[in-house]
C-alpha atoms as a PDB file:
ATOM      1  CA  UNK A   1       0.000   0.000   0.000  1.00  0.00           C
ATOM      2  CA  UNK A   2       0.961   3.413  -0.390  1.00  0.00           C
ATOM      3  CA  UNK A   3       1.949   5.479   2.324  1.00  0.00           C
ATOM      4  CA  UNK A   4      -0.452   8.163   1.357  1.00  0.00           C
ATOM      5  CA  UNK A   5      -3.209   5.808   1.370  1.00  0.00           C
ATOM      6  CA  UNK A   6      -1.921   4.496   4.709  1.00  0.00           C
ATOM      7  CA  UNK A   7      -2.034   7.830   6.157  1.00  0.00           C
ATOM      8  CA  UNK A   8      -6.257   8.418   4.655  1.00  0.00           C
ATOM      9  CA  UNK A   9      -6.863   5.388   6.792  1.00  0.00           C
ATOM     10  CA  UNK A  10      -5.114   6.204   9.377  1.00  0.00           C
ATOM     11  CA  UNK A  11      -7.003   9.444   9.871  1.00  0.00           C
ATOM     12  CA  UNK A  12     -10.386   7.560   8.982  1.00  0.00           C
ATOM     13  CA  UNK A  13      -9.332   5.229  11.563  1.00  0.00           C
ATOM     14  CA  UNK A  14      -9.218   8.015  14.409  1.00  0.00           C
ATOM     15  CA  UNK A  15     -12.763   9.519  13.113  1.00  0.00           C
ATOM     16  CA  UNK A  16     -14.632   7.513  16.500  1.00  0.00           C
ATOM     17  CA  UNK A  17     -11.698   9.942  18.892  1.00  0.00           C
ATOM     18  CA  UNK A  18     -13.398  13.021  17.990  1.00  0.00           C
ATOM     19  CA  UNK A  19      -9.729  14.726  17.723  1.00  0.00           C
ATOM     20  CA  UNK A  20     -10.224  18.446  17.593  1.00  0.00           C
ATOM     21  CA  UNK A  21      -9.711  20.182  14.370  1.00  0.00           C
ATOM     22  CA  UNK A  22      -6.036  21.514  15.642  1.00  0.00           C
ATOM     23  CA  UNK A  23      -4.899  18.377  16.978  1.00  0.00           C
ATOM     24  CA  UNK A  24      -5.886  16.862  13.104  1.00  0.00           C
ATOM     25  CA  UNK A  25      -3.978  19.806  11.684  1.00  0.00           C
ATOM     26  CA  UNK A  26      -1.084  18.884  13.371  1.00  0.00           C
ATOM     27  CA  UNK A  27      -0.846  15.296  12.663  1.00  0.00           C
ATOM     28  CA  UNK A  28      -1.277  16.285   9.251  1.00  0.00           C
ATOM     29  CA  UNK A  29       1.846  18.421   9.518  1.00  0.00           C
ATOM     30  CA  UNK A  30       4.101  15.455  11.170  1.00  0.00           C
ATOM     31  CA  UNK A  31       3.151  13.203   8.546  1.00  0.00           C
ATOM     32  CA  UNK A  32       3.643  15.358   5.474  1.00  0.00           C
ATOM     33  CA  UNK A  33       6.971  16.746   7.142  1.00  0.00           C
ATOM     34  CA  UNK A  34       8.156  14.139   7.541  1.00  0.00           C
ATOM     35  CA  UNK A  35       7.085  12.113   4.547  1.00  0.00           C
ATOM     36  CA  UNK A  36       8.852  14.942   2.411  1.00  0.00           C
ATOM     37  CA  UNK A  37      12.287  13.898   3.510  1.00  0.00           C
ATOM     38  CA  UNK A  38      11.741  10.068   2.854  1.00  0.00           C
ATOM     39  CA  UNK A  39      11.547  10.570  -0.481  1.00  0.00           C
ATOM     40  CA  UNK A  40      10.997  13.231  -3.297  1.00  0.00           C
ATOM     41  CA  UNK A  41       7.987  11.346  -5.183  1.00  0.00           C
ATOM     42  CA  UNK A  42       6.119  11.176  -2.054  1.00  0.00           C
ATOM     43  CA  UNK A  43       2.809   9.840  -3.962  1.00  0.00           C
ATOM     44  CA  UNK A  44       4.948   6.929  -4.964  1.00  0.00           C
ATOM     45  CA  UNK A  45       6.372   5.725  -1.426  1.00  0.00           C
ATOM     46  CA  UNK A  46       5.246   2.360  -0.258  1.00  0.00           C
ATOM     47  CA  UNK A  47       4.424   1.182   3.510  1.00  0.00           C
ATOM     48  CA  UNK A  48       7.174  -1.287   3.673  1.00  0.00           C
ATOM     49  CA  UNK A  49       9.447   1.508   2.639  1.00  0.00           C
ATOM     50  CA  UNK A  50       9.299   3.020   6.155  1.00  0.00           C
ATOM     51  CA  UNK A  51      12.399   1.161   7.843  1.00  0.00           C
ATOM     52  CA  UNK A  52      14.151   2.472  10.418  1.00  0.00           C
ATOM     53  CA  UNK A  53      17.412   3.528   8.493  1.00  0.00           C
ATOM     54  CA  UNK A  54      14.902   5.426   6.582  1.00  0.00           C
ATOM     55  CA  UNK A  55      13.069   6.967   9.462  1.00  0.00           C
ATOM     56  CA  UNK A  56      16.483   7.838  11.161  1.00  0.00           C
ATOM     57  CA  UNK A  57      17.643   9.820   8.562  1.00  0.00           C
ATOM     58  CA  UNK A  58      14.434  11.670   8.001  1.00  0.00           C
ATOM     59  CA  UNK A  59      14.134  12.245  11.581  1.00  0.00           C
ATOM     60  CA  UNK A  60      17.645  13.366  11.556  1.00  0.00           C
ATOM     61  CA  UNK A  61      17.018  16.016   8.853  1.00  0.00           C
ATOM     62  CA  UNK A  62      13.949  16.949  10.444  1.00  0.00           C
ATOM     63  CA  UNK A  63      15.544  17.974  13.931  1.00  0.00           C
ATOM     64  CA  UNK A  64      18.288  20.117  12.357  1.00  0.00           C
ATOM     65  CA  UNK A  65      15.179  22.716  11.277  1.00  0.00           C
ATOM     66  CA  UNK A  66      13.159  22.108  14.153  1.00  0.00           C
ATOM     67  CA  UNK A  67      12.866  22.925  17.655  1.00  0.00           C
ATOM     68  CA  UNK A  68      12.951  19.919  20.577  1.00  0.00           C
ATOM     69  CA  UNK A  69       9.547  19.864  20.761  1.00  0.00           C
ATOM     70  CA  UNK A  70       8.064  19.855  17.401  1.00  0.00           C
ATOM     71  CA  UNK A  71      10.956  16.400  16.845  1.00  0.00           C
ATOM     72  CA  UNK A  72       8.550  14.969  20.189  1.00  0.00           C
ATOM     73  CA  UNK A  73       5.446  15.823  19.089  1.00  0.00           C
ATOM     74  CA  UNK A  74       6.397  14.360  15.146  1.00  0.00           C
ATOM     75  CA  UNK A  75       7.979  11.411  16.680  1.00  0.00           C
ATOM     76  CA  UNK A  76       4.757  10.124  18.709  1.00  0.00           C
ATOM     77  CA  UNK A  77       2.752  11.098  15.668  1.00  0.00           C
ATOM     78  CA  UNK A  78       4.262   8.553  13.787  1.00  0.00           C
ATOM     79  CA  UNK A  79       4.120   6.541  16.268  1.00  0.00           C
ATOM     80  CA  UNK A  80       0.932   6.056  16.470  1.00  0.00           C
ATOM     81  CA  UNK A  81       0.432   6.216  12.506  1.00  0.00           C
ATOM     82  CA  UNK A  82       3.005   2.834  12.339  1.00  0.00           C
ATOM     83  CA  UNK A  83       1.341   0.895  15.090  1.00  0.00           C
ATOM     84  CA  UNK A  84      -1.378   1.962  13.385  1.00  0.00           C
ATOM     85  CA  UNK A  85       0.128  -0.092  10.338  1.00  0.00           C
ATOM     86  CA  UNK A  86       0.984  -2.813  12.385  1.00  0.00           C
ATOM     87  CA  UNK A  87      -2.682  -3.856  13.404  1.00  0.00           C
ATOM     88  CA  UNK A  88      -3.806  -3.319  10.440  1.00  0.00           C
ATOM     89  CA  UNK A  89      -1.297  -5.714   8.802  1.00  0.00           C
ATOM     90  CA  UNK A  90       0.516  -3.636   6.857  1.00  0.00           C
ATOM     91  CA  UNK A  91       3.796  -3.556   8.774  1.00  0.00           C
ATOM     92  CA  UNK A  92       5.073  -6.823  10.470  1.00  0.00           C
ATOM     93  CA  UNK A  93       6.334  -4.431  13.194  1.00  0.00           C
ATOM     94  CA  UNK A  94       6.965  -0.820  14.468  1.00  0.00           C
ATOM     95  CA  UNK A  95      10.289   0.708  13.308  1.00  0.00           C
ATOM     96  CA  UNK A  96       9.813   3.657  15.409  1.00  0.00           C
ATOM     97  CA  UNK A  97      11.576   1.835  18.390  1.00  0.00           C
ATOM     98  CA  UNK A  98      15.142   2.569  16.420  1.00  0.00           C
ATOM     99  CA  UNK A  99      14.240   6.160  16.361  1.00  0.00           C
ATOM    100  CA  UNK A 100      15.662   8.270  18.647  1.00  0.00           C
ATOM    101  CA  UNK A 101      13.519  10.977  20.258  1.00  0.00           C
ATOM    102  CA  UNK A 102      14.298  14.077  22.719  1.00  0.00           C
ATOM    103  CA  UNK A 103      13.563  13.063  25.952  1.00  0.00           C
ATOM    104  CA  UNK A 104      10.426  14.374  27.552  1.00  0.00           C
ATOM    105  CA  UNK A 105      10.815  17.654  28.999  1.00  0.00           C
ATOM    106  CA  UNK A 106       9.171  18.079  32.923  1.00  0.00           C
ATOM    107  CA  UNK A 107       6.498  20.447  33.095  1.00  0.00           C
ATOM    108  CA  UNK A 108       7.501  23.698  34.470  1.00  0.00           C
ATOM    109  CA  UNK A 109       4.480  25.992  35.671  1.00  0.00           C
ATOM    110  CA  UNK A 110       5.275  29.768  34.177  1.00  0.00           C
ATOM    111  CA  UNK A 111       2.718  31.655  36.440  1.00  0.00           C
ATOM    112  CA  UNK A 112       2.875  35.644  35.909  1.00  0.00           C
ATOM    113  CA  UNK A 113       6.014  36.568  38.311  1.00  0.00           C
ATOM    114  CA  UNK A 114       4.820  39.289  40.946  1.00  0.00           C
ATOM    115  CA  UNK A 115       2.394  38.972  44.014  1.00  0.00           C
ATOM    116  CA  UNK A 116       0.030  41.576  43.191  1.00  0.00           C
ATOM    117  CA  UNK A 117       0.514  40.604  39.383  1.00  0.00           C
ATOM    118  CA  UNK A 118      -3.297  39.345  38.577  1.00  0.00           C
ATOM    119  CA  UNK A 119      -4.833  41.693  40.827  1.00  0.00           C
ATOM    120  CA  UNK A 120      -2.802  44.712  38.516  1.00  0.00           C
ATOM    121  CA  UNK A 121      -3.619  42.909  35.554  1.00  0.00           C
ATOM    122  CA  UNK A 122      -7.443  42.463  36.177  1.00  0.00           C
ATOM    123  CA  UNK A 123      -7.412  46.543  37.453  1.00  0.00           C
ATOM    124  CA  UNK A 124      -6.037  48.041  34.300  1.00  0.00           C
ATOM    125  CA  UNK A 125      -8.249  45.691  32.296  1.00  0.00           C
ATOM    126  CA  UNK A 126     -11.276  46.621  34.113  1.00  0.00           C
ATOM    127  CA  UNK A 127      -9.947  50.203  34.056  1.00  0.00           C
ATOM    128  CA  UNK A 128      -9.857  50.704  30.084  1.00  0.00           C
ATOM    129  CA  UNK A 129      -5.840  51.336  30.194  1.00  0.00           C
ATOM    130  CA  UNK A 130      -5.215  49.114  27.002  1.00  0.00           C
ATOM    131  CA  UNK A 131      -5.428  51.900  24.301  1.00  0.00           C
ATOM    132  CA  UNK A 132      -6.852  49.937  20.889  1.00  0.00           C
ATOM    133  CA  UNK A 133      -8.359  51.598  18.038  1.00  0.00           C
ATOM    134  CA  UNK A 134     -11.850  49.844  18.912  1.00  0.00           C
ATOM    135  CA  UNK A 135     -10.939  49.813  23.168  1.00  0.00           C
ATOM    136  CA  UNK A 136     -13.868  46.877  24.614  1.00  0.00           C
ATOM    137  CA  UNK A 137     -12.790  46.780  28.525  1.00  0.00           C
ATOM    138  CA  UNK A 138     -15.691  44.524  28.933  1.00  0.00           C
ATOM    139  CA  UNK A 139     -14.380  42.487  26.880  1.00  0.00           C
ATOM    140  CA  UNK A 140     -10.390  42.690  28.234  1.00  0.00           C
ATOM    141  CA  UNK A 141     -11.377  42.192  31.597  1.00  0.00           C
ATOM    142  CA  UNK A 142     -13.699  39.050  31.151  1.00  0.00           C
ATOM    143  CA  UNK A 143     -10.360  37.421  28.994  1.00  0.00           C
ATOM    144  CA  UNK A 144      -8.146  37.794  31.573  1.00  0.00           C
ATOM    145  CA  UNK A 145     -10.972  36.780  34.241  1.00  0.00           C
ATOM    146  CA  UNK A 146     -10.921  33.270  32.305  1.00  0.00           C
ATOM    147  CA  UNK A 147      -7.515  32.811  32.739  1.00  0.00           C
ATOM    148  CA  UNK A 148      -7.071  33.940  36.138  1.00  0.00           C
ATOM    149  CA  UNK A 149     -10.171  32.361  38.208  1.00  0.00           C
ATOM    150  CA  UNK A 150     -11.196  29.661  35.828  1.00  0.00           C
ATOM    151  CA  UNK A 151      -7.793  28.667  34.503  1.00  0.00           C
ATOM    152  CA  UNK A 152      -9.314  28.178  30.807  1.00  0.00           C
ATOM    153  CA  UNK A 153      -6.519  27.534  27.586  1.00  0.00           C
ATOM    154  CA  UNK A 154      -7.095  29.763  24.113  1.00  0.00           C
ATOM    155  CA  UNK A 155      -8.696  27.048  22.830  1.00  0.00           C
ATOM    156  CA  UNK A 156     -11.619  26.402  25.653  1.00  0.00           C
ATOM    157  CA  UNK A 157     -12.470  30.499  25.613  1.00  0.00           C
ATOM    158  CA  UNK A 158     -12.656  30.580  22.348  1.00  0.00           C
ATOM    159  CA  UNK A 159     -15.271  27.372  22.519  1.00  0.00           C
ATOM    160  CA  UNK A 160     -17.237  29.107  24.399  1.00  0.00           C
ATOM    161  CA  UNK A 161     -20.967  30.408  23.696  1.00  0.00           C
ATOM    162  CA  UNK A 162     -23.284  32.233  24.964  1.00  0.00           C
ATOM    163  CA  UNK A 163     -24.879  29.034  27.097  1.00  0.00           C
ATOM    164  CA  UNK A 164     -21.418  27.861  28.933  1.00  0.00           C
ATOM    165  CA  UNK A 165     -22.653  29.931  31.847  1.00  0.00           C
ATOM    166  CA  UNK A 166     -25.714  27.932  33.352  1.00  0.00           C
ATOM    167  CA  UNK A 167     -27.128  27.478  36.732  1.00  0.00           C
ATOM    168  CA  UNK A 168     -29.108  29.119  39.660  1.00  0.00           C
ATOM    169  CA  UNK A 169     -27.828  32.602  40.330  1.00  0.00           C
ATOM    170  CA  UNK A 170     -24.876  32.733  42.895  1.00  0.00           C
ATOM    171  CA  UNK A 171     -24.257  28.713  41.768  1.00  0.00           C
ATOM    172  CA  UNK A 172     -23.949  29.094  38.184  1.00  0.00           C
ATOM    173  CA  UNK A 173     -20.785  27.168  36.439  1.00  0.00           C
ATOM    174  CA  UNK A 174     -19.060  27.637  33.547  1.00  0.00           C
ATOM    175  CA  UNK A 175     -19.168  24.575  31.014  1.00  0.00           C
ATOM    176  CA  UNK A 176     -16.399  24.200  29.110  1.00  0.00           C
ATOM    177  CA  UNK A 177     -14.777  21.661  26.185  1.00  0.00           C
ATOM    178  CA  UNK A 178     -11.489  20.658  27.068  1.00  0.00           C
ATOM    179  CA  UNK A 179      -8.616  19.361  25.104  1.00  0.00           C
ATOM    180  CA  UNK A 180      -9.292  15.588  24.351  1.00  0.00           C
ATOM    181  CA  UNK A 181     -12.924  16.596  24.461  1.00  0.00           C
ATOM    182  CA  UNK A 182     -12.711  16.282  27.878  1.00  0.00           C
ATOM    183  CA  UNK A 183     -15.669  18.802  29.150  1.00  0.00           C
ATOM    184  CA  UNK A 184     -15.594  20.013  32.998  1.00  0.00           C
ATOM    185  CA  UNK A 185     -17.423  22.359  34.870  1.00  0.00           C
ATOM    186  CA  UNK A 186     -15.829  24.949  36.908  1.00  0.00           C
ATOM    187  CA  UNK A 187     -17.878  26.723  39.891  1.00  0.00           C
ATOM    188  CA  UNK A 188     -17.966  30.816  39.691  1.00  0.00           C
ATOM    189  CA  UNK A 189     -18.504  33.498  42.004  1.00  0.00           C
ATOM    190  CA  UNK A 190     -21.458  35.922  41.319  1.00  0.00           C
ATOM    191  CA  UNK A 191     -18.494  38.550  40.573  1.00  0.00           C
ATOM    192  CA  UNK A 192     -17.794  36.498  37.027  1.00  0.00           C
ATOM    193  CA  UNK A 193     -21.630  36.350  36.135  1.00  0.00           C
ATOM    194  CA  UNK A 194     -21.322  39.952  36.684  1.00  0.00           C
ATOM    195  CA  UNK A 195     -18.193  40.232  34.190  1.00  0.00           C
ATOM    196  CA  UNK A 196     -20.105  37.794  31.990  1.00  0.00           C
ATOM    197  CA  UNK A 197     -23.399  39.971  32.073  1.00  0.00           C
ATOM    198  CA  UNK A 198     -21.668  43.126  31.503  1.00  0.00           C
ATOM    199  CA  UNK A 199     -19.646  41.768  28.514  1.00  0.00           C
ATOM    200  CA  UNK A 200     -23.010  40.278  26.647  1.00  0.00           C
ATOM    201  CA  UNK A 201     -24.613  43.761  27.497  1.00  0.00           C
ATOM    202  CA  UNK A 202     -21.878  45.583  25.532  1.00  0.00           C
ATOM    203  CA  UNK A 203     -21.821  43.123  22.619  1.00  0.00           C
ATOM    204  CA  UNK A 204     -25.761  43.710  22.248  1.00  0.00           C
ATOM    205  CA  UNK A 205     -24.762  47.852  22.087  1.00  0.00           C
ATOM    206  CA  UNK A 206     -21.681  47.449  19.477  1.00  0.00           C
ATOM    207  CA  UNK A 207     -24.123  44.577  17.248  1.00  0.00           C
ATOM    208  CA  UNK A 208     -27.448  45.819  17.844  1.00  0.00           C
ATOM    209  CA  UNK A 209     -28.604  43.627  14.391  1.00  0.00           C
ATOM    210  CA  UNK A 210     -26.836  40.744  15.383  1.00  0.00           C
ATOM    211  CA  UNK A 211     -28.523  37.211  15.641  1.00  0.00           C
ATOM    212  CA  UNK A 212     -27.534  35.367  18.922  1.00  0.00           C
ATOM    213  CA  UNK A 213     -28.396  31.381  19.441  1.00  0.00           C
ATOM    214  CA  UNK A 214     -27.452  29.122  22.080  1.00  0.00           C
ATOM    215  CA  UNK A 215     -24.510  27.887  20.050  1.00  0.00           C
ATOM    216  CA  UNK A 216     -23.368  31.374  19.054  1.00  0.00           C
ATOM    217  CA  UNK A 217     -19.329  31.664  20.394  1.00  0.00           C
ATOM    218  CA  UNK A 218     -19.549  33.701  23.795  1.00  0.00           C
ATOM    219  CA  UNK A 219     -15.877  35.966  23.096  1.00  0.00           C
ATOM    220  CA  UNK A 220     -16.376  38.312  19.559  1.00  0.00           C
ATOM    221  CA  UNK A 221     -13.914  40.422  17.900  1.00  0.00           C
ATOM    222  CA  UNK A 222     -14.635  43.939  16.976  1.00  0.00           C
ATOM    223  CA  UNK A 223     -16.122  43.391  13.858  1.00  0.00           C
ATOM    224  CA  UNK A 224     -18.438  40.914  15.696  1.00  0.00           C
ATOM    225  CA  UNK A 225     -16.965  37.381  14.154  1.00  0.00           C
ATOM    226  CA  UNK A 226     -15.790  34.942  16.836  1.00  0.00           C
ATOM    227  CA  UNK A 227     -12.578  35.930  18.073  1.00  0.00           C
ATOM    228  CA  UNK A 228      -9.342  33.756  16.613  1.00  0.00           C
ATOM    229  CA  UNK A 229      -6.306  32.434  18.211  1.00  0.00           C
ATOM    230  CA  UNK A 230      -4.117  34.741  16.658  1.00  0.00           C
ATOM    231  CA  UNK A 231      -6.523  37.673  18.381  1.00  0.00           C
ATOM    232  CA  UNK A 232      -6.900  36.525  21.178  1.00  0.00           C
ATOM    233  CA  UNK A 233      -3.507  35.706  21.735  1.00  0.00           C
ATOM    234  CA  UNK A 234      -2.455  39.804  21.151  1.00  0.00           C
ATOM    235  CA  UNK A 235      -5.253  41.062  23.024  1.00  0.00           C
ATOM    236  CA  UNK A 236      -3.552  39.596  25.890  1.00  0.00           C
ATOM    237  CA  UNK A 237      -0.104  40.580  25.287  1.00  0.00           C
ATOM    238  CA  UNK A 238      -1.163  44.057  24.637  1.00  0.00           C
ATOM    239  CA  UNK A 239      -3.125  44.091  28.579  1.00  0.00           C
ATOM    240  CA  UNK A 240      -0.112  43.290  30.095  1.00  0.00           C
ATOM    241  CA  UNK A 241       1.650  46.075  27.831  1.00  0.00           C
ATOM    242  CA  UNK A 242      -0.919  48.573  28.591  1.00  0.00           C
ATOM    243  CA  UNK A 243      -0.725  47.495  32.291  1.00  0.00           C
ATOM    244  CA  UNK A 244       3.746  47.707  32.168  1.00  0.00           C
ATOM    245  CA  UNK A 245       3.331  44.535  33.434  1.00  0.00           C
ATOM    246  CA  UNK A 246       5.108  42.828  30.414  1.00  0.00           C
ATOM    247  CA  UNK A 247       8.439  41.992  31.838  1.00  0.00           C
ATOM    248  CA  UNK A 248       6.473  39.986  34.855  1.00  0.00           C
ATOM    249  CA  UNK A 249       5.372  37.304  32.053  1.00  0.00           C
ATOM    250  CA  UNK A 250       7.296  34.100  31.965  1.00  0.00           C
ATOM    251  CA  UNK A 251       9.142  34.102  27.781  1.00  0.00           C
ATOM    252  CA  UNK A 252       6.540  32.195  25.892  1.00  0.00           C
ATOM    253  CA  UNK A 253       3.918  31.524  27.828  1.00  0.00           C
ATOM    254  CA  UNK A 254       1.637  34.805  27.508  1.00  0.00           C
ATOM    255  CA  UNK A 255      -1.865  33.818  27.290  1.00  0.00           C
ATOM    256  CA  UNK A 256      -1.186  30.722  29.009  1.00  0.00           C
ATOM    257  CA  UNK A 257       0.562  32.533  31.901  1.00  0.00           C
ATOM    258  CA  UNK A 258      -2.783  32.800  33.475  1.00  0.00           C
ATOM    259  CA  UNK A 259      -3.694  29.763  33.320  1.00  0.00           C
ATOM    260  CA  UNK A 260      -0.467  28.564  35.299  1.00  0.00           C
ATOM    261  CA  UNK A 261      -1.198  31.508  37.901  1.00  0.00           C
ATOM    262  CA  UNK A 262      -4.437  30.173  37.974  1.00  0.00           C
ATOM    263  CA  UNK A 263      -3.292  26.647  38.957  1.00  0.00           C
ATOM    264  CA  UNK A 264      -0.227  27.964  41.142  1.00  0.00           C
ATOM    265  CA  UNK A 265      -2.394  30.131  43.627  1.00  0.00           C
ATOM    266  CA  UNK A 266      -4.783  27.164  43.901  1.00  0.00           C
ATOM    267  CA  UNK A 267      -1.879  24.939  44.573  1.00  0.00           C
ATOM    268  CA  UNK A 268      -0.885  27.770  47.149  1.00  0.00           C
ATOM    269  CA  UNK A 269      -3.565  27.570  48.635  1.00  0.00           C
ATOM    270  CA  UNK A 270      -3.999  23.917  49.788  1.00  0.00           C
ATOM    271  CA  UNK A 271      -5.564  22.595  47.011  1.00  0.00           C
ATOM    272  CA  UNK A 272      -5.110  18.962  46.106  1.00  0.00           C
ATOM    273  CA  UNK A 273      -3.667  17.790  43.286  1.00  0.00           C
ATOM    274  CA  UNK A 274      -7.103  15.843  42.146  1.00  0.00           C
ATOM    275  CA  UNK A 275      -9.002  19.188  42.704  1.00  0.00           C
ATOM    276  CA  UNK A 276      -6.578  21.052  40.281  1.00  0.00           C
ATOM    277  CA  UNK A 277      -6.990  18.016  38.139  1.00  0.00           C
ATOM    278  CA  UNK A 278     -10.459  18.502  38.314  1.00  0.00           C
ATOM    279  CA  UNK A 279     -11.181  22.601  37.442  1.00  0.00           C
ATOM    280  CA  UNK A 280      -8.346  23.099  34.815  1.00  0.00           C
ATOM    281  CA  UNK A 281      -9.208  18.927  32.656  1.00  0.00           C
ATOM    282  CA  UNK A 282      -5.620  17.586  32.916  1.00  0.00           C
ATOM    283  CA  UNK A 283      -5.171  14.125  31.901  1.00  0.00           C
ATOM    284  CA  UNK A 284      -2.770  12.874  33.992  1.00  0.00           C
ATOM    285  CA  UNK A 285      -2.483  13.449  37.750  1.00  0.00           C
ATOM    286  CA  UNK A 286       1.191  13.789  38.000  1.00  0.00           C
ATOM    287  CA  UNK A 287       0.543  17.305  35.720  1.00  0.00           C
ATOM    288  CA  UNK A 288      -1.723  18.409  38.819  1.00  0.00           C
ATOM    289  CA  UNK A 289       1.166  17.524  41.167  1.00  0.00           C
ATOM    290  CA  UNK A 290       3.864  19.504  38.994  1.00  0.00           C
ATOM    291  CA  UNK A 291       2.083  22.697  40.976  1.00  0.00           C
ATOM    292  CA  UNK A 292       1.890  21.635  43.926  1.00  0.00           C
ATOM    293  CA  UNK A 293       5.229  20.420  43.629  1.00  0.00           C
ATOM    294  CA  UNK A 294       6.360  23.589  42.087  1.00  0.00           C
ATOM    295  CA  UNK A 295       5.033  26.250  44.841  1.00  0.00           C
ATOM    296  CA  UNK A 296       7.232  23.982  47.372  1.00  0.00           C
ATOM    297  CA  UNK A 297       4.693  23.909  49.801  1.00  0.00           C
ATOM    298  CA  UNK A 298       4.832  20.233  50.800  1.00  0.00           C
ATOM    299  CA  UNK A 299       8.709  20.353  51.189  1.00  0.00           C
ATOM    300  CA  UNK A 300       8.534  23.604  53.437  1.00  0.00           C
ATOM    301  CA  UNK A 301       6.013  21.432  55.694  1.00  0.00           C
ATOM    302  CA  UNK A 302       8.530  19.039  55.881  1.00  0.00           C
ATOM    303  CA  UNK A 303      11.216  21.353  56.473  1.00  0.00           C
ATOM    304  CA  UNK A 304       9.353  22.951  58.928  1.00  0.00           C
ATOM    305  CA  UNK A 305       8.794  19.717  60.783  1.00  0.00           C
ATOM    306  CA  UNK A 306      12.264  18.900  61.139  1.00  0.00           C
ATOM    307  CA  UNK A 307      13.222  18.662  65.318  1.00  0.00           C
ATOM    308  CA  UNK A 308      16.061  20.992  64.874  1.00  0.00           C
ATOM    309  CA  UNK A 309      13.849  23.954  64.453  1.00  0.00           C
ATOM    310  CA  UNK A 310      12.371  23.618  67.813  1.00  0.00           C
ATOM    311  CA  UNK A 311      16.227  23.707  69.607  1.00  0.00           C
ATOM    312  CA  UNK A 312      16.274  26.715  67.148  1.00  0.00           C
ATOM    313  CA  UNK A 313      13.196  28.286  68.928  1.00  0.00           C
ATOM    314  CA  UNK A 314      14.468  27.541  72.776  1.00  0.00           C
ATOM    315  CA  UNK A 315      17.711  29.172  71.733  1.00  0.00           C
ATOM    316  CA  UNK A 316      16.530  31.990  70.455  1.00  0.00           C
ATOM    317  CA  UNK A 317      13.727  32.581  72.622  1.00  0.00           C
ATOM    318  CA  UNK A 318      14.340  30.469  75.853  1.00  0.00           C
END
């Protein structure tokens, strides 16, 4: 078979998993990437021409252009599209195993650095400071609300419609669809349904004409078409300009920032690791753990614990 045709059924195959349009996208990208270096007739390359000499080289070429991460995320692409192969009989086994790969990197939480950082932040949103040539502070402040006290990704706000927010008032939740269509539902104060409320009031004054269902997306841009990534992502990197708060956010994380100062408060805090599991839809436990972990909390109690402290306190205060 050919390996283009391997790849249509591979993606057929993976129809059931509901993968999100972007996660699609990018295994489209891995496989055509990579594809391109195996050979230069890539309509013409056949399964059982994916050996591992083959694989190594392309992999090889393909990590001199690219950055650790993008050589992980290839590599367990076609991973799974040649075990894929396997069950289906069209490989007698997996060559990715003679493949080297970057090793895993450990999470590392980037929270905005700063005490009084998301209180700031959430001030000069609320306060109109970003200057824009269309300024919406409704609509600033409710952004940077989602990432700070709901802990939501770009991807989950801009899911959002105009029914994620349902329940009695002063126990409403905010319903949201989470990577791996995993959905959750995160509690909110009456402040948020306030921030919500007063966001939806302003989008009814700036699109007086405009038709809202259920299913219409909650966050707009100004022209009143559901906000994109690439949008979103400045809107929020232009607050924390507006706000000088730029040089308190972590190098690459930006709109995710929040999220992580989301998690790291709670984790300050005394949450557990299953409850931060829980409100921000990781997968894995140990990711939960990583902030706990990372705020030290658990090691100062033990620390603090140890027997020598108390000889400390009789010396110094007999």
């Amino acid at each position: 078979m050919l390996v283009l045709e391997a790849q249509a059924a591979f993606f057929a195959a993976r129809r059931p998993r509901k993968d999100s349009p972007h996660t699609t996208d990018a295994y489209r990208r891995d496989l055509a990437g990579i594809t391109a270096l195996l050979t230069d007739d890539p309509g013409n390359l056949e399964v059982d021409e994916l050996t591992a000499p083959a694989l190594r080289t392309a992999f090889g070429a393909f990590a001199d252009d690219h950055a650790k991460s993008s050589v992980l995320r290839a590599w367990s692409t076609w991973n799974q599209f040649l075990t894929f192969c396997v069950s289906d009989g069209l490989l007698a086994g997996n060559p990715m195993g003679a493949v080297a790969r970057p090793k895993t990197p450990p999470l590392s939480p980037k929270p905005l650095r700063g005490e009084d950082t998301p209180e700031r932040l959430l001030k000069s949103a609320a306060d109109g400071d970003r200057r824009a040539r269309d300024p919406w502070p409704e609509r600033d402040l409710l952004v940077i609300a989602l990432g700070l006290v709901a802990g939501l990704r770009s991807a989950e706000m801009r899911t959002l419609t105009t029914d994620s927010l349902a329940g009695r008032p002063g126990e409403m939740r905010l319903h949201v669809h989470g990577k791996g269509s995993r959905d959750r539902s995160i509690p909110v104060e009456p402040i948020m349904e306030r921030i919500i409320e007063a966001y939806t009031d302003s989008c009814e004054r700036r699109f007086p004409s405009r038709r809202i269902t259920r299913n219409t997306k909650l966050l707009l841009d100004r022209t009143g078409d559901p906000i994109g990534r690439g949008g979103l992502e400045y809107l929020v990197k232009s607050c924390y300009r507006w706000a000088g708060l730029h040089d308190r956010v972590p190098a690459g994380a930006n709109l995710h920032a929040l999220r992580h100062t989301f998690a790291t408060r709670l984790a300050e805090d005394g949450a557990t690791a299953s409850e931060i599991m829980a409100l921000l839809g990781h997968a894995s436990l140990a990711t939960s753990q990583n902030y706990i972990e990372a705020t030290g909390r658990e090691r100062r109690a033990a620390t603090a614990s140890n027997r020598t402290y108390q000889t400390l306190d009789k010396v110094l205060d007999p």
